[in-house]
PDB file of N, CA and C in Angstrom:
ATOM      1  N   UNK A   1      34.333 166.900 -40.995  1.00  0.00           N
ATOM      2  CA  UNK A   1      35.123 165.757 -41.420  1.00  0.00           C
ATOM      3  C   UNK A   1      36.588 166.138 -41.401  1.00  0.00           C
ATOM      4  N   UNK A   2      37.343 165.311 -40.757  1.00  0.00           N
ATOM      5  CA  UNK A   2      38.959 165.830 -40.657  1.00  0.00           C
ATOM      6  C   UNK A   2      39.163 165.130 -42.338  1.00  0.00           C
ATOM      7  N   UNK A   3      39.894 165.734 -43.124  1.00  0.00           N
ATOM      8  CA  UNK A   3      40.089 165.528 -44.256  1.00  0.00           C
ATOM      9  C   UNK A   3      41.459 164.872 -44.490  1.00  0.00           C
ATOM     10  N   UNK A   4      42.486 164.725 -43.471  1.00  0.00           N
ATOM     11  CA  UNK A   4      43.328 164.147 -43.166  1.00  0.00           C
ATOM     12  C   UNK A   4      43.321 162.705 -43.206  1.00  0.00           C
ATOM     13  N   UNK A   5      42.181 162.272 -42.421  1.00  0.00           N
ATOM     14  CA  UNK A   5      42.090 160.821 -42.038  1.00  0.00           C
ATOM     15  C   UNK A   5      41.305 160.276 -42.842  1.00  0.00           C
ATOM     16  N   UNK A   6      40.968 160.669 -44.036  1.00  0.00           N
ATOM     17  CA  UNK A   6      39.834 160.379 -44.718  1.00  0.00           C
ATOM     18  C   UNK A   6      39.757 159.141 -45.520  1.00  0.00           C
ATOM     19  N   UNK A   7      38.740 158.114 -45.445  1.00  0.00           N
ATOM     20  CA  UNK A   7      38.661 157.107 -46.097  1.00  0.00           C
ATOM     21  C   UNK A   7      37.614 156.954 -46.420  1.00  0.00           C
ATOM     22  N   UNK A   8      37.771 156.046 -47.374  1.00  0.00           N
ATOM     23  CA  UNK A   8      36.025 155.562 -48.071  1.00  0.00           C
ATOM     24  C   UNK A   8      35.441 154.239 -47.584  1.00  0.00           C
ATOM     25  N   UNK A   9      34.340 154.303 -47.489  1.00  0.00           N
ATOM     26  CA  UNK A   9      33.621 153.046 -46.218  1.00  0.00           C
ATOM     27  C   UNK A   9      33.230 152.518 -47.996  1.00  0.00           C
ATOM     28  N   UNK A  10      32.745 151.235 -47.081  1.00  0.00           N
ATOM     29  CA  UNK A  10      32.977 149.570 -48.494  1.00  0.00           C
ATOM     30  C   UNK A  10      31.971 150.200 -49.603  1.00  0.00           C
ATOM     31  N   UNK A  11      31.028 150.955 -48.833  1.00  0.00           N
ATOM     32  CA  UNK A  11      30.257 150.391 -50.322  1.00  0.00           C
ATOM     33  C   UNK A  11      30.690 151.796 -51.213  1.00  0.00           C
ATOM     34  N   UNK A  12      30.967 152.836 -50.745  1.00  0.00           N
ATOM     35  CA  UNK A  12      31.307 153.743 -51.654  1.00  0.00           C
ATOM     36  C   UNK A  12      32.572 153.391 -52.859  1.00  0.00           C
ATOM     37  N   UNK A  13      33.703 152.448 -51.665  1.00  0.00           N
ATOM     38  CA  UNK A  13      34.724 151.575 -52.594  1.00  0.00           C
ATOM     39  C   UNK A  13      34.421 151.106 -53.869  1.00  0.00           C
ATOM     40  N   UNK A  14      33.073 150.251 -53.619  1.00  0.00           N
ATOM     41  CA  UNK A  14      32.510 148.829 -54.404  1.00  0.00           C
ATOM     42  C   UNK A  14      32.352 150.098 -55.739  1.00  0.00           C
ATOM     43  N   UNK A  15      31.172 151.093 -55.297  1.00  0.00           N
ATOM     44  CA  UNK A  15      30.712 151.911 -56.391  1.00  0.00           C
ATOM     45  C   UNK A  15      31.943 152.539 -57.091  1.00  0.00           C
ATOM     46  N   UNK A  16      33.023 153.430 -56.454  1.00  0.00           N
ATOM     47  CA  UNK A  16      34.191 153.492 -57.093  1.00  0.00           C
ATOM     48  C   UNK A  16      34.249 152.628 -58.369  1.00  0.00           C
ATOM     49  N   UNK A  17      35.030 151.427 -57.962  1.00  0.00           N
ATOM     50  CA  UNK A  17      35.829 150.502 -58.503  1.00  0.00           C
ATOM     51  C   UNK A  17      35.045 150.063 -59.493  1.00  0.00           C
ATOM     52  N   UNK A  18      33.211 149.924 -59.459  1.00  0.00           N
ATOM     53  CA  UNK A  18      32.521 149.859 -60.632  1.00  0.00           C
ATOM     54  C   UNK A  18      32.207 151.001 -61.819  1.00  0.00           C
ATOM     55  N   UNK A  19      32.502 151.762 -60.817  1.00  0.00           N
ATOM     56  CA  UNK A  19      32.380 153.197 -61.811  1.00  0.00           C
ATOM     57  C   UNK A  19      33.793 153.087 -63.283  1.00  0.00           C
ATOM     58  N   UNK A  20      34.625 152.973 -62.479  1.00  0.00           N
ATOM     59  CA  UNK A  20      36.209 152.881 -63.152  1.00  0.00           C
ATOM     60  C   UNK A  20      35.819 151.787 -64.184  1.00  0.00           C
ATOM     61  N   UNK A  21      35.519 150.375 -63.662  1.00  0.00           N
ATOM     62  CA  UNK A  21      35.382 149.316 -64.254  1.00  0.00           C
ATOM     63  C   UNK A  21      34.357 149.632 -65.660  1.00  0.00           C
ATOM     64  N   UNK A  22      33.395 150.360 -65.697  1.00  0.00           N
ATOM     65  CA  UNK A  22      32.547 150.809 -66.830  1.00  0.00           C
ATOM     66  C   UNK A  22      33.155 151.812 -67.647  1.00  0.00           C
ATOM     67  N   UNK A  23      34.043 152.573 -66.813  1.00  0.00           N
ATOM     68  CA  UNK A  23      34.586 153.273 -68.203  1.00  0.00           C
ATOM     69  C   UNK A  23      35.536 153.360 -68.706  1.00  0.00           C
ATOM     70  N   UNK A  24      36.341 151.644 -67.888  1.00  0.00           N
ATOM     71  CA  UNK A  24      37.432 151.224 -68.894  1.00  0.00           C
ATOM     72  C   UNK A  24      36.368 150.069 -70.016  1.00  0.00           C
ATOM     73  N   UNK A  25      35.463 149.680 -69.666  1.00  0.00           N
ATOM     74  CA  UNK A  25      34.927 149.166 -70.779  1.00  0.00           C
ATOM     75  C   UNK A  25      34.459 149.959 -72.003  1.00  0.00           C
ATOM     76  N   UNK A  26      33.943 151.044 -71.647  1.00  0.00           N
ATOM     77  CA  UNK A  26      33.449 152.511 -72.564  1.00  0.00           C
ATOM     78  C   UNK A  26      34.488 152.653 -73.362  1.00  0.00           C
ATOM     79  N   UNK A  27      35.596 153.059 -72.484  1.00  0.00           N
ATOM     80  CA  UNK A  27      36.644 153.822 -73.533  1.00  0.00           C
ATOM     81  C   UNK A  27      37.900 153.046 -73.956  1.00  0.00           C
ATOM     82  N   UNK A  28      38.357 152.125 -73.721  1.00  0.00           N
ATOM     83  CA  UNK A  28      39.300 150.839 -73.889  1.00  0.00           C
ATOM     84  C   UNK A  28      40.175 150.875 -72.848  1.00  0.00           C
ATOM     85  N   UNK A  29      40.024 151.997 -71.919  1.00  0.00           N
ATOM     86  CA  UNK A  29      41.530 152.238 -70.893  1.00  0.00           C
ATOM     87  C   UNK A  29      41.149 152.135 -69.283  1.00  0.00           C
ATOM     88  N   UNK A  30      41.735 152.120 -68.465  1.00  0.00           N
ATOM     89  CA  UNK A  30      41.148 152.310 -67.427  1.00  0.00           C
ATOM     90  C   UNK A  30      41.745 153.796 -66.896  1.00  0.00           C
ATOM     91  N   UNK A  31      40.662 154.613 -66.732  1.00  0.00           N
ATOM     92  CA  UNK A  31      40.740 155.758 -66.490  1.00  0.00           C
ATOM     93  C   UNK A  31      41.262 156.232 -64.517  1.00  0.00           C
ATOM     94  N   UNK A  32      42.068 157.676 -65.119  1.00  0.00           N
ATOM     95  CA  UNK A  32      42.703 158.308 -63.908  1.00  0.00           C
ATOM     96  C   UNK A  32      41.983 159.460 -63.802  1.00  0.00           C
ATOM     97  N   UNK A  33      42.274 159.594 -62.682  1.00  0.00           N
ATOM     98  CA  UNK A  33      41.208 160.658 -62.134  1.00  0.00           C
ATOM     99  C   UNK A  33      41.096 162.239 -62.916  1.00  0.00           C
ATOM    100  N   UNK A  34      42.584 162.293 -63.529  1.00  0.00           N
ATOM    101  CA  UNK A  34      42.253 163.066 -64.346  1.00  0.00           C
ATOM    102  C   UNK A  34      41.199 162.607 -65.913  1.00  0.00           C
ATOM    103  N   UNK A  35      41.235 162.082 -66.005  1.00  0.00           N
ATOM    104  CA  UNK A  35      40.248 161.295 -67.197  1.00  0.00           C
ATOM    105  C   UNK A  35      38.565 161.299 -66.673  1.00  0.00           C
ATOM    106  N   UNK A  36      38.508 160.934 -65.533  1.00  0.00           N
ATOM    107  CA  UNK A  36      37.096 161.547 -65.022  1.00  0.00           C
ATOM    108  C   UNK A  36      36.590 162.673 -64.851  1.00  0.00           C
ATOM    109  N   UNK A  37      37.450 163.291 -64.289  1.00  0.00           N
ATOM    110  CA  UNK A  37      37.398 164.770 -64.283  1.00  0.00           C
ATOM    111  C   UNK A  37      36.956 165.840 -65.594  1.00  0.00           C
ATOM    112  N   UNK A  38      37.801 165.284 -66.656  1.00  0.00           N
ATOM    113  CA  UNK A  38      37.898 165.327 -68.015  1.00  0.00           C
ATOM    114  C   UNK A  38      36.300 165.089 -68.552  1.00  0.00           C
ATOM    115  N   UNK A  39      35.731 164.144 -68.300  1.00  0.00           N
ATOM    116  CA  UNK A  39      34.670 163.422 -68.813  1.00  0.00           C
ATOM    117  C   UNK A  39      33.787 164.292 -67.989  1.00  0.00           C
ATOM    118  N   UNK A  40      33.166 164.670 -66.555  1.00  0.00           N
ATOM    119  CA  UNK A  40      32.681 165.193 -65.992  1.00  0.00           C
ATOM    120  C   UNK A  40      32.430 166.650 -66.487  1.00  0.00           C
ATOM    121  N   UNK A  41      33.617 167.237 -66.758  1.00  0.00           N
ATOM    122  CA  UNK A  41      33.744 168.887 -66.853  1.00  0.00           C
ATOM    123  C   UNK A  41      32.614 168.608 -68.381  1.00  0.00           C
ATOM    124  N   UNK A  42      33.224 167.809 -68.966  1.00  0.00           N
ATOM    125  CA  UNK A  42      32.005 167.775 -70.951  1.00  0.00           C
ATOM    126  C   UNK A  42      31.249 168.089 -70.145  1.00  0.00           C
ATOM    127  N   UNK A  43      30.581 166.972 -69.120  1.00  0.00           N
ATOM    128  CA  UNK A  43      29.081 166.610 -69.178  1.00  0.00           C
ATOM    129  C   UNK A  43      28.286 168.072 -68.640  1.00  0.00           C
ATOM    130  N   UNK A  44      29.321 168.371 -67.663  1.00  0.00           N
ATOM    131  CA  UNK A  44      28.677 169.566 -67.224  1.00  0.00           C
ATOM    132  C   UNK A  44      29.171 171.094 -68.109  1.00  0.00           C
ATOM    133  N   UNK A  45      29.772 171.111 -68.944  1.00  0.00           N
ATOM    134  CA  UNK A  45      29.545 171.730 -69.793  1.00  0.00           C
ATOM    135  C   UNK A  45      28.439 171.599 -70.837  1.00  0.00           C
ATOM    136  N   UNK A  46      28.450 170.583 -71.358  1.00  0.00           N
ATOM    137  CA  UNK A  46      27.259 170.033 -72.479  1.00  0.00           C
ATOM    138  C   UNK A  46      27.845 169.964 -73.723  1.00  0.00           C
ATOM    139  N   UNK A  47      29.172 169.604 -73.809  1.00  0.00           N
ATOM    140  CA  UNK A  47      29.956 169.638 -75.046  1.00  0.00           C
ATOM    141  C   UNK A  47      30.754 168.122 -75.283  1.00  0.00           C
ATOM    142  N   UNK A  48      31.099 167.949 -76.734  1.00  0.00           N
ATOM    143  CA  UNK A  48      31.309 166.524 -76.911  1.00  0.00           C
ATOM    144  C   UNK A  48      32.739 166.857 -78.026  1.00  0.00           C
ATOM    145  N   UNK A  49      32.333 168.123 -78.291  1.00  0.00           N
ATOM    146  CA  UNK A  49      33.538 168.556 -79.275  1.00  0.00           C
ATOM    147  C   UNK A  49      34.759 168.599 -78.676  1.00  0.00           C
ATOM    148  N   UNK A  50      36.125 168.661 -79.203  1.00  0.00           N
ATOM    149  CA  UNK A  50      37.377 168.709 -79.321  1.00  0.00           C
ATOM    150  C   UNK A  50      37.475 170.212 -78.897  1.00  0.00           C
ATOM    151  N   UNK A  51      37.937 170.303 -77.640  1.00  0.00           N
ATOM    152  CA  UNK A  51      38.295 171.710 -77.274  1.00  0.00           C
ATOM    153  C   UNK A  51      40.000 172.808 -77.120  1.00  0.00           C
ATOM    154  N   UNK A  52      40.140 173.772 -77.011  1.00  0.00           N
ATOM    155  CA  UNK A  52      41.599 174.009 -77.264  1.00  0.00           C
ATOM    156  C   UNK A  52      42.291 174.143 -75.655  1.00  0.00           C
ATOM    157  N   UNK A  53      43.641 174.129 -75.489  1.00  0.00           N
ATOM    158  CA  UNK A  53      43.992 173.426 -74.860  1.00  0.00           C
ATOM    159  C   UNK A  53      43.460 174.429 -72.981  1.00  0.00           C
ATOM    160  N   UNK A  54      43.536 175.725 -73.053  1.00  0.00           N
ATOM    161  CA  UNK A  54      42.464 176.618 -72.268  1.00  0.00           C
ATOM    162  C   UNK A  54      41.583 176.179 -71.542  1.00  0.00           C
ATOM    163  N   UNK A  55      40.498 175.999 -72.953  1.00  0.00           N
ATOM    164  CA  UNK A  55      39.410 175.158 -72.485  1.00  0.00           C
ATOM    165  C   UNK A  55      38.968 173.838 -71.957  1.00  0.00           C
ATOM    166  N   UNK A  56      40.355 173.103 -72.094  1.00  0.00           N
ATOM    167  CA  UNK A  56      39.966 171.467 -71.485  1.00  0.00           C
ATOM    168  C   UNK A  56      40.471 171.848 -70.428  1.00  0.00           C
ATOM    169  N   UNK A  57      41.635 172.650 -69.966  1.00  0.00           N
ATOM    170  CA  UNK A  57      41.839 173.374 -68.353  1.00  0.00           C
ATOM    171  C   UNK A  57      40.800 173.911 -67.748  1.00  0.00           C
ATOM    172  N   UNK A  58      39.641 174.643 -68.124  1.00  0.00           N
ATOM    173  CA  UNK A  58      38.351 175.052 -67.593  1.00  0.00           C
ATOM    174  C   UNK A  58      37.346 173.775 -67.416  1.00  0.00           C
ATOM    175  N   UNK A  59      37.225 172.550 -68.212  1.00  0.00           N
ATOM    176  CA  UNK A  59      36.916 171.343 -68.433  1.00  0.00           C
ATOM    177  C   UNK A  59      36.957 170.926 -66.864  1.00  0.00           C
ATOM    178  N   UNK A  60      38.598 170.685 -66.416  1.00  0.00           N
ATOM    179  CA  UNK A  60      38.541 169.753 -65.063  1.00  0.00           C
ATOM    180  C   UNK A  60      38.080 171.013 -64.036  1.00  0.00           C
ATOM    181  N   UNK A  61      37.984 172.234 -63.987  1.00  0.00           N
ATOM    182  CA  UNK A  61      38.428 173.285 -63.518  1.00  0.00           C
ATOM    183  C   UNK A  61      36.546 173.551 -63.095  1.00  0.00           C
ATOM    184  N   UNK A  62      36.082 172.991 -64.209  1.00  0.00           N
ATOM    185  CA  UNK A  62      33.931 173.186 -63.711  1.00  0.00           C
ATOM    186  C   UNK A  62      34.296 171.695 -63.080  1.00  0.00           C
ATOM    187  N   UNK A  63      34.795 170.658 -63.273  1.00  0.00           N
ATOM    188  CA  UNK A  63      34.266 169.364 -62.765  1.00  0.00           C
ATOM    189  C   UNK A  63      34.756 169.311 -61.266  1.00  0.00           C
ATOM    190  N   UNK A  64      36.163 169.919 -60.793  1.00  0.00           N
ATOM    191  CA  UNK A  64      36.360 169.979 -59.910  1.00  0.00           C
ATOM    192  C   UNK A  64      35.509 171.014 -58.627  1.00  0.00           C
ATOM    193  N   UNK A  65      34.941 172.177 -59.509  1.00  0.00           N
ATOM    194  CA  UNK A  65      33.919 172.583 -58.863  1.00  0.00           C
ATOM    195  C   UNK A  65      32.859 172.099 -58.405  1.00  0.00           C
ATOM    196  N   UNK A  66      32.045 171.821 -59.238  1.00  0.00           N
ATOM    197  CA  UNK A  66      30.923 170.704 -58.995  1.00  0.00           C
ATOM    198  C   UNK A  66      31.267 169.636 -58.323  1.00  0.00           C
ATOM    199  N   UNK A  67      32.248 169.009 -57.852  1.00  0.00           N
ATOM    200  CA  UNK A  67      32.476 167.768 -57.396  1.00  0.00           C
ATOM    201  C   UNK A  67      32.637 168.180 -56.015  1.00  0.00           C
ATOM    202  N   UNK A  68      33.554 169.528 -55.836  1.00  0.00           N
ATOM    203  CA  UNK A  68      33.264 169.881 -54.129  1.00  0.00           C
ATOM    204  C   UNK A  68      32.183 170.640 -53.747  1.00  0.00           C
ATOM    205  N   UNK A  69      31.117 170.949 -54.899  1.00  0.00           N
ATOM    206  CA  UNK A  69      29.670 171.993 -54.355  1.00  0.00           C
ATOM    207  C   UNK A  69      29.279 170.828 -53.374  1.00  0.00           C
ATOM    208  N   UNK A  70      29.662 168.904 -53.273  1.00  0.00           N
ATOM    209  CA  UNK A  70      28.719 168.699 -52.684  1.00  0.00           C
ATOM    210  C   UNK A  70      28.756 168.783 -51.259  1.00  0.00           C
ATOM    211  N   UNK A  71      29.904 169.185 -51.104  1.00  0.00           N
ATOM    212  CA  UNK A  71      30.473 168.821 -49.530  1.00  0.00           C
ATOM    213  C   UNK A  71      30.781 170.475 -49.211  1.00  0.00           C
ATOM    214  N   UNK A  72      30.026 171.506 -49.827  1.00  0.00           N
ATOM    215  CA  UNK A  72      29.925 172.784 -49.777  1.00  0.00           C
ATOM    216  C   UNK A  72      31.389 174.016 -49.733  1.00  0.00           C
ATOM    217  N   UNK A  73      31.910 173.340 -50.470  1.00  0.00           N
ATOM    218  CA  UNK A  73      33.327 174.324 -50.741  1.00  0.00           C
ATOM    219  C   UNK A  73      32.791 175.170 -52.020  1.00  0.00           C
ATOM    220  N   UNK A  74      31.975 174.974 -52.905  1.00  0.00           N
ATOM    221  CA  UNK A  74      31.613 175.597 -53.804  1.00  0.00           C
ATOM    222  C   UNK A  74      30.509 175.792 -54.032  1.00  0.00           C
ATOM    223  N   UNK A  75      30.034 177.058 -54.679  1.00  0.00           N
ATOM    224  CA  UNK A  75      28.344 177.303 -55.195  1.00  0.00           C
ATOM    225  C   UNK A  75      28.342 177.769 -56.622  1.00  0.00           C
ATOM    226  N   UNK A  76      27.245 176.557 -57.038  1.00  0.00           N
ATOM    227  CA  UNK A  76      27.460 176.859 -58.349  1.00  0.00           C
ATOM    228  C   UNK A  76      26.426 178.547 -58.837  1.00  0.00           C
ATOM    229  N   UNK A  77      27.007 179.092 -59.186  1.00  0.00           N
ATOM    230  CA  UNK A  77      26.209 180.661 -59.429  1.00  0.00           C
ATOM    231  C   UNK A  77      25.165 180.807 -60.637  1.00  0.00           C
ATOM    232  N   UNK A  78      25.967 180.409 -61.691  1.00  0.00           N
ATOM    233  CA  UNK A  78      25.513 180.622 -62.958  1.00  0.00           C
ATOM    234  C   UNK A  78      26.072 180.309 -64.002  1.00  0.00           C
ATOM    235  N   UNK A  79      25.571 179.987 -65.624  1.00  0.00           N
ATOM    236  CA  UNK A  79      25.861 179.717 -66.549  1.00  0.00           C
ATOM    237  C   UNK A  79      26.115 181.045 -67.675  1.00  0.00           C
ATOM    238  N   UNK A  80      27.342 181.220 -68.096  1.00  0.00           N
ATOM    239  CA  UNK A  80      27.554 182.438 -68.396  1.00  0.00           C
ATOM    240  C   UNK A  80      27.043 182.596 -70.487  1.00  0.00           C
ATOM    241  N   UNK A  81      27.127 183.524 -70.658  1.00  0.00           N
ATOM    242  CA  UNK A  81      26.607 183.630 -72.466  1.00  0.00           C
ATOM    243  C   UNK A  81      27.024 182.877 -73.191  1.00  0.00           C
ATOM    244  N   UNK A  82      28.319 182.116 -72.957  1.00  0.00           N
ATOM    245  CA  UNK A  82      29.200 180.948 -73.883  1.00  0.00           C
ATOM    246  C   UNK A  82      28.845 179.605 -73.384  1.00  0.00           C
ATOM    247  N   UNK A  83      28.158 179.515 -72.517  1.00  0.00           N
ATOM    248  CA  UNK A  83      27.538 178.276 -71.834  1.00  0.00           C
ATOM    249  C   UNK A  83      28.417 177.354 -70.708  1.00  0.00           C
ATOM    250  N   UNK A  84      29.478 178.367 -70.016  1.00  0.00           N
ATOM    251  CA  UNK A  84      30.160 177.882 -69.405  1.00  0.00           C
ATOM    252  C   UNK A  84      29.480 178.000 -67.878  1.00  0.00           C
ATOM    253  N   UNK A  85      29.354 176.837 -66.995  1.00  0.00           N
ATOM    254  CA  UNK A  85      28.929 177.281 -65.542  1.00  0.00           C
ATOM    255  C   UNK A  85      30.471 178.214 -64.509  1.00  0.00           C
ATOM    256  N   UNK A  86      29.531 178.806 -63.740  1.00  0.00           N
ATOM    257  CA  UNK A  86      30.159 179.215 -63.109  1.00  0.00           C
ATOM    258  C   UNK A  86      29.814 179.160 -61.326  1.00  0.00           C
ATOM    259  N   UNK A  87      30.599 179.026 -60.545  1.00  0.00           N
ATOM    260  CA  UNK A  87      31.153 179.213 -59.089  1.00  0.00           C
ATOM    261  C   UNK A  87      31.601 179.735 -58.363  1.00  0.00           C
ATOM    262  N   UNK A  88      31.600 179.977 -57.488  1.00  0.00           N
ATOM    263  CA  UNK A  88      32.418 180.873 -56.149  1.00  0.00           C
ATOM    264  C   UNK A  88      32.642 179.700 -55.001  1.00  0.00           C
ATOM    265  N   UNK A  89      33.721 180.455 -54.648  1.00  0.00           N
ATOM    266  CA  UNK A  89      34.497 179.704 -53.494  1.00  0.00           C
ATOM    267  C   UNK A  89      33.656 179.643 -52.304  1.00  0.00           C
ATOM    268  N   UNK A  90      33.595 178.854 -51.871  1.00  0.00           N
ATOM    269  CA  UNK A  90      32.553 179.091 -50.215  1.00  0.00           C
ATOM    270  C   UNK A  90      33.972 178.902 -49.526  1.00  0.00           C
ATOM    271  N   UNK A  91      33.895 177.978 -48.912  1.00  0.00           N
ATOM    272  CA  UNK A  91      35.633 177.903 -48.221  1.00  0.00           C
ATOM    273  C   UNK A  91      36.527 177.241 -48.623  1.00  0.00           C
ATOM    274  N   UNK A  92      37.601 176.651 -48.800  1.00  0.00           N
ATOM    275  CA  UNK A  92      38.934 176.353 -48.744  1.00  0.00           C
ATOM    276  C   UNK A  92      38.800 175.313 -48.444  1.00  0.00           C
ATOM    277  N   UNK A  93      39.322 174.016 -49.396  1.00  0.00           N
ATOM    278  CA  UNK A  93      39.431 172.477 -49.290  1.00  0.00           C
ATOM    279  C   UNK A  93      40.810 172.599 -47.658  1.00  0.00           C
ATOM    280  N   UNK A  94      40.960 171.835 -46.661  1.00  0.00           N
ATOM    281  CA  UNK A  94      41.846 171.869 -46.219  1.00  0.00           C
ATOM    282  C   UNK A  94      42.610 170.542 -46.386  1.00  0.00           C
ATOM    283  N   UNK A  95      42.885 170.321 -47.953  1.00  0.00           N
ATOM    284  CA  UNK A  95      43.728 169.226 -48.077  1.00  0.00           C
ATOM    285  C   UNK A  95      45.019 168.706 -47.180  1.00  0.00           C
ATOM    286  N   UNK A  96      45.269 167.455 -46.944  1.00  0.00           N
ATOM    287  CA  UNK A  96      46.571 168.082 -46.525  1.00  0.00           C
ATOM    288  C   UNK A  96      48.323 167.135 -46.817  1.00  0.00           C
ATOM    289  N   UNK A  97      47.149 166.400 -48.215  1.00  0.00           N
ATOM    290  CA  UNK A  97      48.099 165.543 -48.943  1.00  0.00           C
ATOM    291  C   UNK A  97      47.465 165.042 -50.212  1.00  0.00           C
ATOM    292  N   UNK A  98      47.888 164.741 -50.809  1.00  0.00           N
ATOM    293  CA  UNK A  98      47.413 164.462 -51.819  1.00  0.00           C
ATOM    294  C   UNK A  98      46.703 162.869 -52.020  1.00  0.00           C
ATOM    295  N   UNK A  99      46.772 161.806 -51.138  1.00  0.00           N
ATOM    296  CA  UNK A  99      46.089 161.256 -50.826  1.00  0.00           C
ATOM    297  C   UNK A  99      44.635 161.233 -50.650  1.00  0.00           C
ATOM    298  N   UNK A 100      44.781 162.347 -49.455  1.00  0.00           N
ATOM    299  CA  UNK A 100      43.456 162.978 -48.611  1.00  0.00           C
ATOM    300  C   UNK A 100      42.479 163.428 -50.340  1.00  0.00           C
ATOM    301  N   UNK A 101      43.082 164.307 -50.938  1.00  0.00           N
ATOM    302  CA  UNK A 101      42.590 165.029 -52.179  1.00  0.00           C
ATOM    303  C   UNK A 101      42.269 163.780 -53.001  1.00  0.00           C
ATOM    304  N   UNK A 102      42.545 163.167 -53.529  1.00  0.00           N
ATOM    305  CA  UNK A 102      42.494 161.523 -54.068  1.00  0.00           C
ATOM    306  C   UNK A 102      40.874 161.334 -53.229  1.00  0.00           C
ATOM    307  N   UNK A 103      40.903 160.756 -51.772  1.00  0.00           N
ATOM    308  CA  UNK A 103      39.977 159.571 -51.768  1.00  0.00           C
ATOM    309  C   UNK A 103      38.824 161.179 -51.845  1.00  0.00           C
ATOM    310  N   UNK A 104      39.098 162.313 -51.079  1.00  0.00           N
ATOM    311  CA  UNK A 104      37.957 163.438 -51.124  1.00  0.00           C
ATOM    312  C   UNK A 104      37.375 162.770 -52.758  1.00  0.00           C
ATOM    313  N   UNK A 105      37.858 163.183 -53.688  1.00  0.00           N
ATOM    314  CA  UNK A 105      37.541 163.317 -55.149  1.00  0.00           C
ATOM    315  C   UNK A 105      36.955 162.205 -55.522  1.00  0.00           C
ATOM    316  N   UNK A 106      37.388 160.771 -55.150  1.00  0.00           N
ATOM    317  CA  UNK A 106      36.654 159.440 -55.084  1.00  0.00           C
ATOM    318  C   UNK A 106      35.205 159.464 -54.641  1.00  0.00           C
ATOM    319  N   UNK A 107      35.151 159.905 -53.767  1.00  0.00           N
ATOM    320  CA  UNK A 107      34.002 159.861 -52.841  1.00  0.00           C
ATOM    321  C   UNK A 107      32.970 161.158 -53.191  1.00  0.00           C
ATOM    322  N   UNK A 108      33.491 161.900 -53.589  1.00  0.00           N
ATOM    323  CA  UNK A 108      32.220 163.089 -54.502  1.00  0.00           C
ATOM    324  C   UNK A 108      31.680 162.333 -56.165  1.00  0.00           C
ATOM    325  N   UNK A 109      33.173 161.685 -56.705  1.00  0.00           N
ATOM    326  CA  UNK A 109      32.860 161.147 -58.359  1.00  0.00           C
ATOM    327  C   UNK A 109      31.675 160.547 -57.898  1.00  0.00           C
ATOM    328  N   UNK A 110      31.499 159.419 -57.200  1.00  0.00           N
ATOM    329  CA  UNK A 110      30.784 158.002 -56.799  1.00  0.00           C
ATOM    330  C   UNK A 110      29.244 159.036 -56.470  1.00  0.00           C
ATOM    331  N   UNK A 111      29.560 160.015 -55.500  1.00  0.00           N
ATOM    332  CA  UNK A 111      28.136 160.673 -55.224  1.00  0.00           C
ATOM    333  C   UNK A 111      27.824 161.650 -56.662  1.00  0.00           C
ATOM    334  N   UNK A 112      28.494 162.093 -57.655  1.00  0.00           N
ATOM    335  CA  UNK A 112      27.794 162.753 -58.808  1.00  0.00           C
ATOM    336  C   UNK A 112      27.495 161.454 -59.916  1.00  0.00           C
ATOM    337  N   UNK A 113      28.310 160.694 -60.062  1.00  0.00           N
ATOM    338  CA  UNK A 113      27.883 159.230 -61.015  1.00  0.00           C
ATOM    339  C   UNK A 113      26.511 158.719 -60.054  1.00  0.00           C
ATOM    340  N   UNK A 114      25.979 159.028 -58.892  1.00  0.00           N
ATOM    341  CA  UNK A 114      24.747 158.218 -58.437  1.00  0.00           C
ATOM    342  C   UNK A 114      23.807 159.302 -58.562  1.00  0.00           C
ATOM    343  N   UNK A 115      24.095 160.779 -58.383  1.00  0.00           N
ATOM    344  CA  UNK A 115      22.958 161.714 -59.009  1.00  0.00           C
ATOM    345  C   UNK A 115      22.821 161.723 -59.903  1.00  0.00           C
ATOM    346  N   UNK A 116      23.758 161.243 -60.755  1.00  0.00           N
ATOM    347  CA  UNK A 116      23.125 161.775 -62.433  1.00  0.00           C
ATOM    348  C   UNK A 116      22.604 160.031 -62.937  1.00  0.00           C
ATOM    349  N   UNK A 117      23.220 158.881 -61.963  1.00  0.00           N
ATOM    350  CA  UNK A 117      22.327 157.763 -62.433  1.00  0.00           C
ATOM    351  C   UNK A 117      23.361 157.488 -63.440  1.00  0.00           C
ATOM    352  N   UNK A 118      24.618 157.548 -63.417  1.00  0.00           N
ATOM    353  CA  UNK A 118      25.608 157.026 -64.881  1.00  0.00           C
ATOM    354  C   UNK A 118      26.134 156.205 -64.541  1.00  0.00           C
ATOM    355  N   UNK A 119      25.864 155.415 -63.473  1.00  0.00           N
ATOM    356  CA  UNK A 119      26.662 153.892 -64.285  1.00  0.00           C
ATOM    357  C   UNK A 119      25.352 152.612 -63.578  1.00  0.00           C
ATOM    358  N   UNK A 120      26.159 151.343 -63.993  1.00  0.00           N
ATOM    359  CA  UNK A 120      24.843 150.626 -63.593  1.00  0.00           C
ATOM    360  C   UNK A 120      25.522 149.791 -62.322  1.00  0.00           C
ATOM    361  N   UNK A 121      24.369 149.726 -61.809  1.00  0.00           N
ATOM    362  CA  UNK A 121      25.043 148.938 -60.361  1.00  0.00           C
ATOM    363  C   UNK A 121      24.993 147.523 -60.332  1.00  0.00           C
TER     364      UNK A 121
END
């Protein structure tokens, strides 16, 4: 996939824009991608508590992992004694704007919100 030219075909859009749409109803706001990210890293941590400021940096830091294991930039390895997952690099996102990084991240949220079955269609 040239990651340059990258766009999202309709129905991944539709799921997007419903995804967003549910968890500005959830949380009163309409959420930015850092706010998903945010929400993602909990889930895949397994934590609901108030974390220090470190740890909500490790927060987007597992979600952003997991979000490119699917398109194989990352492998998830293991869950370490504090219950944090862990990863290794497979290769190198070749972003090449921040756009490109945008719809990439769109288009993995939409495919981990349909594996884990979290929103309703």
């Amino acid at each position: 996939m040239d990651v340059a030219n990258f766009e999202l075909d309709e129905a991944t859009k539709m799921k997007w824009y419903k995804i967003v749409f549910q968890l500005k109803k959830q949380f009163g706001k309409k959420p930015d991608m850092n706010g998903i990210l945010f929400l993602i890293g909990m889930r895949e941590k397994g934590t609901s508590s108030v974390l220090g400021k470190d740890e909500r940096m490790d927060l987007f830091h597992i979600a952003t992992c997991k979000l490119l294991s699917y398109d194989g930039y990352y492998k998830y390895t293991h869950i370490d004694e504090d219950g944090w997952p862990h990863y290794d690099l497979v290769k190198k996102p070749a972003f090449t704007d921040l756009m490109s990084q945008e719809m990439l991240l769109r288009k993995l949220v939409v495919a981990y919100f349909d594996e884990n079955e979290l929103y309703e269609d």
